[in-house]
PDB file of N, CA and C in Angstrom:
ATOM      1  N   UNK A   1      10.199 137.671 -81.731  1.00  0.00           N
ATOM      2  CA  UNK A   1      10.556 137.903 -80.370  1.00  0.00           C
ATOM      3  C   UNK A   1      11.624 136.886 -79.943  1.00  0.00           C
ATOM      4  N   UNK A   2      12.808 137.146 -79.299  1.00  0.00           N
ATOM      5  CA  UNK A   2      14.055 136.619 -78.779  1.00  0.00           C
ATOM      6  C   UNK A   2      13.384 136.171 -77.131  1.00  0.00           C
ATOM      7  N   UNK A   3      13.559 134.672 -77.146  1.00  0.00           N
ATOM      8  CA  UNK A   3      13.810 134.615 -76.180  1.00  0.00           C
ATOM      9  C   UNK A   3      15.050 134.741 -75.317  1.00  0.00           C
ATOM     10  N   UNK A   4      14.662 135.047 -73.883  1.00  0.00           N
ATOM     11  CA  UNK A   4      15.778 135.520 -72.622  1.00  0.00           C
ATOM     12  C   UNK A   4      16.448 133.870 -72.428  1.00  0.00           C
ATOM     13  N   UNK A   5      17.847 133.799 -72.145  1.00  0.00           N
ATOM     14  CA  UNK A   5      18.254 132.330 -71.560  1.00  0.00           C
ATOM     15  C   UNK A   5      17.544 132.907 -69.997  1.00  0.00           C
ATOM     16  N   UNK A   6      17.728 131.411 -69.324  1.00  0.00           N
ATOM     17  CA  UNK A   6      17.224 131.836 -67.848  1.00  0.00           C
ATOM     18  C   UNK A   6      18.581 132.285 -67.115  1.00  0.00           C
ATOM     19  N   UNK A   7      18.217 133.088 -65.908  1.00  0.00           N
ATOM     20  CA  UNK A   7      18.640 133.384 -65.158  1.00  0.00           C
ATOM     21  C   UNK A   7      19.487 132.369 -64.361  1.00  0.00           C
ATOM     22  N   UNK A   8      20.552 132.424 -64.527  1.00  0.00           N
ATOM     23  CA  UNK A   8      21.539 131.350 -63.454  1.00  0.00           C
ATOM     24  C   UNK A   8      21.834 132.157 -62.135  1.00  0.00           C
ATOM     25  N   UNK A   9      21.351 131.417 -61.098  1.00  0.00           N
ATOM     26  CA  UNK A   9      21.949 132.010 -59.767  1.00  0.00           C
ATOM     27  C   UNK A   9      21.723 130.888 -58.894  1.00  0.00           C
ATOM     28  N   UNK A  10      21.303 131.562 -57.461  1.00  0.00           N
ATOM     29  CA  UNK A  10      21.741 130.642 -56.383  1.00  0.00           C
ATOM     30  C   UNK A  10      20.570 130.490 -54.987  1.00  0.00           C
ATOM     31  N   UNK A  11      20.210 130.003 -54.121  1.00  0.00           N
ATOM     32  CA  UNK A  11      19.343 130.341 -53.408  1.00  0.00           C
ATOM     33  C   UNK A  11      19.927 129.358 -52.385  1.00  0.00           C
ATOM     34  N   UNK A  12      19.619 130.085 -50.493  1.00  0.00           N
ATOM     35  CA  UNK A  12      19.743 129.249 -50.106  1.00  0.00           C
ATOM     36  C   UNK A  12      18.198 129.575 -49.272  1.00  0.00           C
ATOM     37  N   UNK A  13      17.956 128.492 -48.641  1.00  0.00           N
ATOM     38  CA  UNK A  13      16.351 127.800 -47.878  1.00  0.00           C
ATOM     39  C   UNK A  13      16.123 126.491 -47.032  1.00  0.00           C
ATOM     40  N   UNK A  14      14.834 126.615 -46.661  1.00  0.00           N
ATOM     41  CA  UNK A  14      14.783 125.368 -46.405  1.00  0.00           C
ATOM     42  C   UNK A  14      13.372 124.737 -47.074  1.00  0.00           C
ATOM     43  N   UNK A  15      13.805 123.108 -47.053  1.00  0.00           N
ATOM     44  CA  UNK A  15      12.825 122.366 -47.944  1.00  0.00           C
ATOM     45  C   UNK A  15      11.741 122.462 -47.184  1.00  0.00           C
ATOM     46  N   UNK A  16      10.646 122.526 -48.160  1.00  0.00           N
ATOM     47  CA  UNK A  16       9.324 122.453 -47.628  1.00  0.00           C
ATOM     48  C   UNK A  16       8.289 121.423 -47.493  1.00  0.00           C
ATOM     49  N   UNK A  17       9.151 120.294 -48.093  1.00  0.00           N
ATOM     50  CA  UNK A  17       8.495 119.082 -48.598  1.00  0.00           C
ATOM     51  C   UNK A  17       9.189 118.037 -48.815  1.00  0.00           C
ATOM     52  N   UNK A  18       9.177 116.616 -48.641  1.00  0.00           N
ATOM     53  CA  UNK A  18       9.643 115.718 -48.832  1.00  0.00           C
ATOM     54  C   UNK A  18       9.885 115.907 -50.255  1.00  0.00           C
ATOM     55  N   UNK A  19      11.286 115.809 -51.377  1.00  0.00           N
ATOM     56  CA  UNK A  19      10.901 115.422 -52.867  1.00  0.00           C
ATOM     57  C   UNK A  19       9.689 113.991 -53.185  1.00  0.00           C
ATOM     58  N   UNK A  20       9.386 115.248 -54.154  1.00  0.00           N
ATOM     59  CA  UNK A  20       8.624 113.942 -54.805  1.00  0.00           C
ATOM     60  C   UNK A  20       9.246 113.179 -56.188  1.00  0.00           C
ATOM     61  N   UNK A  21       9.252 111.950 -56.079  1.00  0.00           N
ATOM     62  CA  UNK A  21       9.794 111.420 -57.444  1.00  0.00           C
ATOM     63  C   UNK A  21       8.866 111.626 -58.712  1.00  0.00           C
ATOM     64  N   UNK A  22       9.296 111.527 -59.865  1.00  0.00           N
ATOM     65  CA  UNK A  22       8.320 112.230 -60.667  1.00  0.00           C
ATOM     66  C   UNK A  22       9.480 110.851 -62.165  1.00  0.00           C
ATOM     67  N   UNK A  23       8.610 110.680 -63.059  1.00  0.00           N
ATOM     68  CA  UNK A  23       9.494 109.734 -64.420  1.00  0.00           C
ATOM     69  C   UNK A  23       9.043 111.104 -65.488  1.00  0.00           C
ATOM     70  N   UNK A  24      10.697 110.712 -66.296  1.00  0.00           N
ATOM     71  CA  UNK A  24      10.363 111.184 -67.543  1.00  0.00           C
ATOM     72  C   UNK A  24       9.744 110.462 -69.013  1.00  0.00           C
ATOM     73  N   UNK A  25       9.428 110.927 -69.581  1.00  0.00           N
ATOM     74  CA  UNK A  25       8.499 109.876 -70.717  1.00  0.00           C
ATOM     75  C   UNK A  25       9.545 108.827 -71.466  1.00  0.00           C
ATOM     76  N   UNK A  26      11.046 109.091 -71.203  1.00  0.00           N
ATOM     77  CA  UNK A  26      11.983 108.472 -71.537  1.00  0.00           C
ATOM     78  C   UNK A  26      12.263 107.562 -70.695  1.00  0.00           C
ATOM     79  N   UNK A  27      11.426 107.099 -69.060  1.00  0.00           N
ATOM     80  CA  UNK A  27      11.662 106.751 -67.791  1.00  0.00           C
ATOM     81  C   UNK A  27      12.651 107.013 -66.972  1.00  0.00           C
ATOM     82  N   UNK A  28      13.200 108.014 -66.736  1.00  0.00           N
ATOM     83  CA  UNK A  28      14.146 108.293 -65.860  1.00  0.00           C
ATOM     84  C   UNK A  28      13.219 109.326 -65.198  1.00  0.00           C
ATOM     85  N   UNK A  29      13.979 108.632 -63.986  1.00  0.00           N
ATOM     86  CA  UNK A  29      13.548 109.596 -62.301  1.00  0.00           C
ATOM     87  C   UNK A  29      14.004 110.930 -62.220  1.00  0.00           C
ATOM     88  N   UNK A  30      13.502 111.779 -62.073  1.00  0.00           N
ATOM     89  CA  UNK A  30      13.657 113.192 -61.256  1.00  0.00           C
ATOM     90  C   UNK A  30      12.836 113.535 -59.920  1.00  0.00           C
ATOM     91  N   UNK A  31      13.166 114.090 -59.185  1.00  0.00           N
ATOM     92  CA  UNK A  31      12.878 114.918 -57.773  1.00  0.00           C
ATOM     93  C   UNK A  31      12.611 116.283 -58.034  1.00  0.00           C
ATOM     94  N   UNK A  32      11.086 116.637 -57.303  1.00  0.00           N
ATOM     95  CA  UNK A  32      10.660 117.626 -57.236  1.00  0.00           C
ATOM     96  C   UNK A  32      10.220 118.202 -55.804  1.00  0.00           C
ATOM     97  N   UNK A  33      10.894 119.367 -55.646  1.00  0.00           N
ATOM     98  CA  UNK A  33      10.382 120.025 -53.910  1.00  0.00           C
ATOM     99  C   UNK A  33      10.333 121.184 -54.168  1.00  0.00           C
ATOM    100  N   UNK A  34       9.919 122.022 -52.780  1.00  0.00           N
ATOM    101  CA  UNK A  34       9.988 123.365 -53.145  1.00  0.00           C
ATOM    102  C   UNK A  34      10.318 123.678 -51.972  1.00  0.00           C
ATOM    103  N   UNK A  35      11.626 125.374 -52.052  1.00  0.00           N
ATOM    104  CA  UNK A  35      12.107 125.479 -50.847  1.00  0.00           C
ATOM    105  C   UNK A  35      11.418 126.742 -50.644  1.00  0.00           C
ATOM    106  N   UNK A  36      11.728 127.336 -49.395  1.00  0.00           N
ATOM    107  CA  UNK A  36      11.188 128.506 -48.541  1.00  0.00           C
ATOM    108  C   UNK A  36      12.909 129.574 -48.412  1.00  0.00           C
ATOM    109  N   UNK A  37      12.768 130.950 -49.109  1.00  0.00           N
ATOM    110  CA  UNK A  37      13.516 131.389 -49.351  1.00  0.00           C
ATOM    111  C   UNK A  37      13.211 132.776 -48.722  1.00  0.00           C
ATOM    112  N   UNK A  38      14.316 133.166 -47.522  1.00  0.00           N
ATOM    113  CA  UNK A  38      13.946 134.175 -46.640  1.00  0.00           C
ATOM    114  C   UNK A  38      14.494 135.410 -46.943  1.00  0.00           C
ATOM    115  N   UNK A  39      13.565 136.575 -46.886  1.00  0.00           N
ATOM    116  CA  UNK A  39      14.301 137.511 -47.540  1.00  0.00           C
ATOM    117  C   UNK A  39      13.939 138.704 -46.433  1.00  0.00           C
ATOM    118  N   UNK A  40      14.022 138.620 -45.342  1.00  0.00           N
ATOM    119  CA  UNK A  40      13.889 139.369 -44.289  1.00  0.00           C
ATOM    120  C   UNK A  40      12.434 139.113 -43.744  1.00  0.00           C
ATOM    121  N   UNK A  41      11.125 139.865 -43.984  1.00  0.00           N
ATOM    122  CA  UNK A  41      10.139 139.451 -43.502  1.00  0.00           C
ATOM    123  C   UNK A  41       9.577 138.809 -44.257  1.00  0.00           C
ATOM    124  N   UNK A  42       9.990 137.984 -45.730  1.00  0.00           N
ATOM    125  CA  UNK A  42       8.764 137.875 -46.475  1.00  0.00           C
ATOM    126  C   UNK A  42       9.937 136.503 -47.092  1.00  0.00           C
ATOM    127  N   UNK A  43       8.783 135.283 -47.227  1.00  0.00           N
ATOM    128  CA  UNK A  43       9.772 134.275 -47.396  1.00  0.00           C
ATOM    129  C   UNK A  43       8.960 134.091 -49.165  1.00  0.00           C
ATOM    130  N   UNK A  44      10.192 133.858 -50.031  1.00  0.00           N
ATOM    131  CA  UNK A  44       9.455 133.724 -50.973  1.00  0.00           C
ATOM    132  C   UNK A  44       9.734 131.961 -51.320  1.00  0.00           C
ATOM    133  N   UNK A  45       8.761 131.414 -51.679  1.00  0.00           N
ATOM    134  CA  UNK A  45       8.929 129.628 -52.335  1.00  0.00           C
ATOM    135  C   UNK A  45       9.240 129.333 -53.522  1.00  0.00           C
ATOM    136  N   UNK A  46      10.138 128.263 -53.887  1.00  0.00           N
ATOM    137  CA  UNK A  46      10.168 128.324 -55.338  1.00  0.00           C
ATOM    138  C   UNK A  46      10.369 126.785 -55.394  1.00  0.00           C
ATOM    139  N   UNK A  47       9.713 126.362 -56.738  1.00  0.00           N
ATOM    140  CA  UNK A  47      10.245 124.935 -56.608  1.00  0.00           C
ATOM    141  C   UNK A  47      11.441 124.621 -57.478  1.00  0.00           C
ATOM    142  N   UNK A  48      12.048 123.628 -56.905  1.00  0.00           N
ATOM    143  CA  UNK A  48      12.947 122.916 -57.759  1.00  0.00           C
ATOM    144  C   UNK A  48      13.212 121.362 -58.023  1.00  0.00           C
ATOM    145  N   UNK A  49      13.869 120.950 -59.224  1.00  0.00           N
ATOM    146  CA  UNK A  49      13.722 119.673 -60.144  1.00  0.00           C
ATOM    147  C   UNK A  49      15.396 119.777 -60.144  1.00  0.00           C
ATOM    148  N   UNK A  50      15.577 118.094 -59.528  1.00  0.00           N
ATOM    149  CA  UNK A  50      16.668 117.717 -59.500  1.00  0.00           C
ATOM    150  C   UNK A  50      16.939 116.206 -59.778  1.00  0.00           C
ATOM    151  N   UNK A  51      17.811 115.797 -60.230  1.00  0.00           N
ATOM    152  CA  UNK A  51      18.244 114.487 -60.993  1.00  0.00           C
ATOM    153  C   UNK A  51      18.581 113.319 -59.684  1.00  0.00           C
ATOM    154  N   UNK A  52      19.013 114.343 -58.591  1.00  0.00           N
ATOM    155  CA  UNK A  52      19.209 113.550 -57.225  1.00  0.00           C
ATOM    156  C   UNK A  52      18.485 113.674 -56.077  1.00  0.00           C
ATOM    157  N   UNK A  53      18.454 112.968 -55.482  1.00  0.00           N
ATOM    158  CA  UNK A  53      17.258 113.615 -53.887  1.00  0.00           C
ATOM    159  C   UNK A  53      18.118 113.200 -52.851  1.00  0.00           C
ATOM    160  N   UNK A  54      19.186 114.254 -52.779  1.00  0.00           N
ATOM    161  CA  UNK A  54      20.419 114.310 -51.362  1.00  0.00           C
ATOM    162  C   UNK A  54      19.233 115.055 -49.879  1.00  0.00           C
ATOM    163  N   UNK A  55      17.916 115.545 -50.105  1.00  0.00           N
ATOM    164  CA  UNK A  55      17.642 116.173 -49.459  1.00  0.00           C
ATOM    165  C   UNK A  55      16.143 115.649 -48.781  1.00  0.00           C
ATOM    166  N   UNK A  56      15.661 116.130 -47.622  1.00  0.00           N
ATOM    167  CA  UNK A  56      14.275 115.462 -46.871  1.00  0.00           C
ATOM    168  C   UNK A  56      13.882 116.929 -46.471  1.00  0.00           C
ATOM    169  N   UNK A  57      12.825 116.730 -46.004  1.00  0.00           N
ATOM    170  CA  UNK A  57      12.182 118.048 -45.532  1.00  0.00           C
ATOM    171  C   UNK A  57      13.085 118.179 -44.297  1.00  0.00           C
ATOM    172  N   UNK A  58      12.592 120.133 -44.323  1.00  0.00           N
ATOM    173  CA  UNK A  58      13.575 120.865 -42.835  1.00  0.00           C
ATOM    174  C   UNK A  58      15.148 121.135 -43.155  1.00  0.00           C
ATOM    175  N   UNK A  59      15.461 120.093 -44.149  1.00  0.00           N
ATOM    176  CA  UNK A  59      17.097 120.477 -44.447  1.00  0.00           C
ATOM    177  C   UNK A  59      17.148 122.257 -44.920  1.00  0.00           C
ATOM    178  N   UNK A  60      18.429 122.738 -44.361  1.00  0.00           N
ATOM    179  CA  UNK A  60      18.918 123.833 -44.774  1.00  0.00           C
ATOM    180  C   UNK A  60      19.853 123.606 -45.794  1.00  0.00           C
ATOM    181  N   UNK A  61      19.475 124.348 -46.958  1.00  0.00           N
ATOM    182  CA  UNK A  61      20.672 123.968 -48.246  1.00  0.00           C
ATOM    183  C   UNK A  61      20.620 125.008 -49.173  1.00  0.00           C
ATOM    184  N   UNK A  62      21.700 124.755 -50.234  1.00  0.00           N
ATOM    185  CA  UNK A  62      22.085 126.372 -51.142  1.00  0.00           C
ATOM    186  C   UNK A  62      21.883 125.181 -51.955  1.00  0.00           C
ATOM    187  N   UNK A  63      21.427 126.071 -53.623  1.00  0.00           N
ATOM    188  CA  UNK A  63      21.177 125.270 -54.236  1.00  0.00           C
ATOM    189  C   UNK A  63      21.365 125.881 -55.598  1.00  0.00           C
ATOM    190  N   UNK A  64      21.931 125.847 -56.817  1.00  0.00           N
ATOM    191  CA  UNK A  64      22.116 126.726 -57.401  1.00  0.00           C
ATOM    192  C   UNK A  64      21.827 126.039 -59.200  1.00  0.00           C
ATOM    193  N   UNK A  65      21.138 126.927 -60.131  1.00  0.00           N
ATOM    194  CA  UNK A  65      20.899 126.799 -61.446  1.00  0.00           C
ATOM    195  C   UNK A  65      19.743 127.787 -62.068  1.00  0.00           C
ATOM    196  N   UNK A  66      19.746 127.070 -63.598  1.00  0.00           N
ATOM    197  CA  UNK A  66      19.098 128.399 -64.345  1.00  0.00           C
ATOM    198  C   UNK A  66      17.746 128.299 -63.943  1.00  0.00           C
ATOM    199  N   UNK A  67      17.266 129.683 -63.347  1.00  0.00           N
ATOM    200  CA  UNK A  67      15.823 130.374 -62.927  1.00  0.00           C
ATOM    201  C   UNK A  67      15.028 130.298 -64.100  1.00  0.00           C
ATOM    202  N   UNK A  68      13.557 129.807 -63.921  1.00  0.00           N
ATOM    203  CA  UNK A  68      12.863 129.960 -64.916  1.00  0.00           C
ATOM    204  C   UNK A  68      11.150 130.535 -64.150  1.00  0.00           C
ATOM    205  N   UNK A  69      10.489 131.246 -64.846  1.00  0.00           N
ATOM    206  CA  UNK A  69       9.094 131.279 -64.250  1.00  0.00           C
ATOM    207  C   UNK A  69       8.351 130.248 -64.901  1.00  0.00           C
ATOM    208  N   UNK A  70       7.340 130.000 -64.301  1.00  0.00           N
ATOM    209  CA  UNK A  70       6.076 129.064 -64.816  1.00  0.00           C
ATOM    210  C   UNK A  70       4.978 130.034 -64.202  1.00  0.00           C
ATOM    211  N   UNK A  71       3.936 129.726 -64.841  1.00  0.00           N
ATOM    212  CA  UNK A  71       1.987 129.978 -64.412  1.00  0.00           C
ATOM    213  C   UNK A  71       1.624 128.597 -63.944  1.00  0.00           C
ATOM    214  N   UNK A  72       1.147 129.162 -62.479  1.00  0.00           N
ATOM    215  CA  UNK A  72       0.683 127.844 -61.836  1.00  0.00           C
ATOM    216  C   UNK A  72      -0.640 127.992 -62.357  1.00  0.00           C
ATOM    217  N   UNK A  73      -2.044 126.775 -61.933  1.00  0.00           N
ATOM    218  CA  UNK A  73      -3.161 126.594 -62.725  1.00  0.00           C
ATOM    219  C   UNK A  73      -4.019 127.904 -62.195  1.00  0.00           C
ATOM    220  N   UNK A  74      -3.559 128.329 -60.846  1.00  0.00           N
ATOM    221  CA  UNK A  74      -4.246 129.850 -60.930  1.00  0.00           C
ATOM    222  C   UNK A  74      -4.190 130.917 -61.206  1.00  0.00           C
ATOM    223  N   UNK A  75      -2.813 130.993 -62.256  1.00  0.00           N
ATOM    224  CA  UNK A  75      -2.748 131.879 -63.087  1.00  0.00           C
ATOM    225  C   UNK A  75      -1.134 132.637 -62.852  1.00  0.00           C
ATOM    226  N   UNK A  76      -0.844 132.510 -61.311  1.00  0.00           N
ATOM    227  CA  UNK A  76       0.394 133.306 -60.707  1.00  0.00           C
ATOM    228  C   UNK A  76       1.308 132.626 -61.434  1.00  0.00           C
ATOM    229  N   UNK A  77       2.519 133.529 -61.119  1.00  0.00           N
ATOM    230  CA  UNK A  77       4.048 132.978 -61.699  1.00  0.00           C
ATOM    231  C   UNK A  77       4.315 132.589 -60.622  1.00  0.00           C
ATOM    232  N   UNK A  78       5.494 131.587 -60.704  1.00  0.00           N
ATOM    233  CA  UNK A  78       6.433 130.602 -60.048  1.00  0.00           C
ATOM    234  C   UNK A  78       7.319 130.952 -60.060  1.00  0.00           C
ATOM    235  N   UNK A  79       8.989 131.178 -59.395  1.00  0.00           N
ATOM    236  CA  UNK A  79       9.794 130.728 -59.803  1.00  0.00           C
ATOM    237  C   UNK A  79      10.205 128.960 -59.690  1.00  0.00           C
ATOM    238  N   UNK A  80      11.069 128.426 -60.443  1.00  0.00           N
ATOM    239  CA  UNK A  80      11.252 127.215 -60.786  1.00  0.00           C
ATOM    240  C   UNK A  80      12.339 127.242 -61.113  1.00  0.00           C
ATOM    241  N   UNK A  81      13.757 126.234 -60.169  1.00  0.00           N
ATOM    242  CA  UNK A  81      15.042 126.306 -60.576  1.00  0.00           C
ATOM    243  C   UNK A  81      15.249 124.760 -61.253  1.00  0.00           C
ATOM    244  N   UNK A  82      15.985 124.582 -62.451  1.00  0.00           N
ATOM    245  CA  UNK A  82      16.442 123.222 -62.770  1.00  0.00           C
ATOM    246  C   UNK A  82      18.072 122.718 -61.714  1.00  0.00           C
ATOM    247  N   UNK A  83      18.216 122.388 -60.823  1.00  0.00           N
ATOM    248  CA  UNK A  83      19.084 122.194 -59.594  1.00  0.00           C
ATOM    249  C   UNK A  83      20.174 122.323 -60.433  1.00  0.00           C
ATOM    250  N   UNK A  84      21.208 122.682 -60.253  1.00  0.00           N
ATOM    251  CA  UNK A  84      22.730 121.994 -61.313  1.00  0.00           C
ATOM    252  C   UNK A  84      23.767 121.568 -60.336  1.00  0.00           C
ATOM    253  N   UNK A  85      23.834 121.692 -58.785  1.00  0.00           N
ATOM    254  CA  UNK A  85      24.140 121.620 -57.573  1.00  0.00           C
ATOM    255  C   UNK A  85      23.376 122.082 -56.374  1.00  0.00           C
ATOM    256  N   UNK A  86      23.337 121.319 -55.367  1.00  0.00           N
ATOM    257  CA  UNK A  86      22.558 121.113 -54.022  1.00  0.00           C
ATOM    258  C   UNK A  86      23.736 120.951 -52.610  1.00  0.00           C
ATOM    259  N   UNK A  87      23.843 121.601 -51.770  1.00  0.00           N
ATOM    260  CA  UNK A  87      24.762 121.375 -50.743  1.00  0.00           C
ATOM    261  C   UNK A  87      23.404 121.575 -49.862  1.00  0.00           C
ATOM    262  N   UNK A  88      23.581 120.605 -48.767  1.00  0.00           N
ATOM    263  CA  UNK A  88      22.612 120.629 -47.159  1.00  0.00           C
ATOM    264  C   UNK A  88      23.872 121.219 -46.478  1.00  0.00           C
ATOM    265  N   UNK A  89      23.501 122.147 -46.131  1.00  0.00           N
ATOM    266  CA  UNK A  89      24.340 122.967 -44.958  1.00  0.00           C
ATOM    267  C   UNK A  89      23.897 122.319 -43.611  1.00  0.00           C
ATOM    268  N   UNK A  90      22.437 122.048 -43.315  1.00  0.00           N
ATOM    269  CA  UNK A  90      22.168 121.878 -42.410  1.00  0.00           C
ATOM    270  C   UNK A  90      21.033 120.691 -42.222  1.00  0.00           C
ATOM    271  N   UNK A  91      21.104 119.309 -41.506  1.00  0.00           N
ATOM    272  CA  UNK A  91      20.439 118.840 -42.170  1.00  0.00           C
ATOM    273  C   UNK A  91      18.978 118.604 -40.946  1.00  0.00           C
ATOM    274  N   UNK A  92      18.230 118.568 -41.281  1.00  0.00           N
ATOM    275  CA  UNK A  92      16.598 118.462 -40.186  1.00  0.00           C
ATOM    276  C   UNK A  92      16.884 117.207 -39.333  1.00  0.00           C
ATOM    277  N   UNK A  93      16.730 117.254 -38.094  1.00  0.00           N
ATOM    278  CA  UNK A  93      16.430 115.896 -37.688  1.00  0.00           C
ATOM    279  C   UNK A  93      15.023 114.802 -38.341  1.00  0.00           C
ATOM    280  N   UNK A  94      15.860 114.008 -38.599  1.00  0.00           N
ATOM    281  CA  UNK A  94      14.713 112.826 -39.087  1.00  0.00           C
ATOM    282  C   UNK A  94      13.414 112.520 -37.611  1.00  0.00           C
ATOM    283  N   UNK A  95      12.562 111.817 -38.107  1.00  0.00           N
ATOM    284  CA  UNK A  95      11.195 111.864 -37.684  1.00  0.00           C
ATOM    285  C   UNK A  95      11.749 111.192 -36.055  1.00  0.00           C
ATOM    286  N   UNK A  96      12.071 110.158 -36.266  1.00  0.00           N
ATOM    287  CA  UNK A  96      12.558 109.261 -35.254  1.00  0.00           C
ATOM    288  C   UNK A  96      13.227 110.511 -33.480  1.00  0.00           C
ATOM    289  N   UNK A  97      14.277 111.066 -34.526  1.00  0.00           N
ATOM    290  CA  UNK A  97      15.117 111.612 -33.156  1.00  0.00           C
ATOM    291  C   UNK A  97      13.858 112.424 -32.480  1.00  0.00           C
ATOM    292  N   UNK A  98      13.098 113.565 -33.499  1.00  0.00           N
ATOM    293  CA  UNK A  98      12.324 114.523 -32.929  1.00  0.00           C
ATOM    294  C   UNK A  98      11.794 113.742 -31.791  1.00  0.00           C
ATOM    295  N   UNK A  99      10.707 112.480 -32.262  1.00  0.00           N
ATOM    296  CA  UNK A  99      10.520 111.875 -31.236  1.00  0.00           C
ATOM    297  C   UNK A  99      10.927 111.641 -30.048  1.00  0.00           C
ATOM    298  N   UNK A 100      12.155 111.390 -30.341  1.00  0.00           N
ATOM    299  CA  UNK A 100      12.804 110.806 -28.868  1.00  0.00           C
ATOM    300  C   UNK A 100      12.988 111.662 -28.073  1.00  0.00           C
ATOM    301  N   UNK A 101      13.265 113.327 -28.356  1.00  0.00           N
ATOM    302  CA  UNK A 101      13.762 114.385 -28.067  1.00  0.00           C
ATOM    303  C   UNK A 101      11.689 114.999 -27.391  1.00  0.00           C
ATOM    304  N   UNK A 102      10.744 114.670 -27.928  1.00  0.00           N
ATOM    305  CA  UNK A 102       9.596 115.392 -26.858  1.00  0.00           C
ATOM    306  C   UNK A 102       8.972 114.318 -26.264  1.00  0.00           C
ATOM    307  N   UNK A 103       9.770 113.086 -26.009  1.00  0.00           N
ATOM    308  CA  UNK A 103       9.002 112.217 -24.875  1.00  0.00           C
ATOM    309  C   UNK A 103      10.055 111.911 -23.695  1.00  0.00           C
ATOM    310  N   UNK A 104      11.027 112.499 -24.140  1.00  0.00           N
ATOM    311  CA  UNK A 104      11.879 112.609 -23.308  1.00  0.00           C
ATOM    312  C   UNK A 104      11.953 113.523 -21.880  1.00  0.00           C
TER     313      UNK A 104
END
């Protein structure tokens, strides 16, 4: 049986999660989040693994590389992008402003 290369494309969303830093067994850092991807009524999530963490939760961003599925531990598929580029189109207000903005 041949495996498929993955799927290269593009997604844009917003983060759902602060990245989390994560080491490789070689010790180098990677970032892991997962965004919220809207497809009219039905938002689908996918996570992604990136070498940089340009991004915080709430950011709006396109993000683009090869698609892969995974089985999470309950059995469902994932999608899962390896990042190869990240643009924030839009970025969340940090914790601080929100603040200032509902006691205001």
């Amino acid at each position: 049986m041949c495996k498929q290369a993955p799927e290269y494309s593009y997604r844009v969303g917003n983060v759902c999660q602060d990245p989390q830093a994560r080491v490789t067994k070689k010790g180098k850092t990677f970032y892991v989040f997962d965004i919220g991807v809207h497809h009219g009524d039905i938002t689908e999530f996918m996570s992604v693994s990136s070498w940089d963490n340009p991004v915080r939760m709430g950011d709006f961003i396109k993000v683009d590389g090869p698609v892969r599925l995974y089985r999470k531990k309950s059995g469902d598929l994932k999608p899962w992008m390896n990042a190869q580029h990240i643009v924030v189109l839009r970025r969340a207000p940090m914790q601080k402003e929100l603040e200032l903005c509902t006691t205001a």
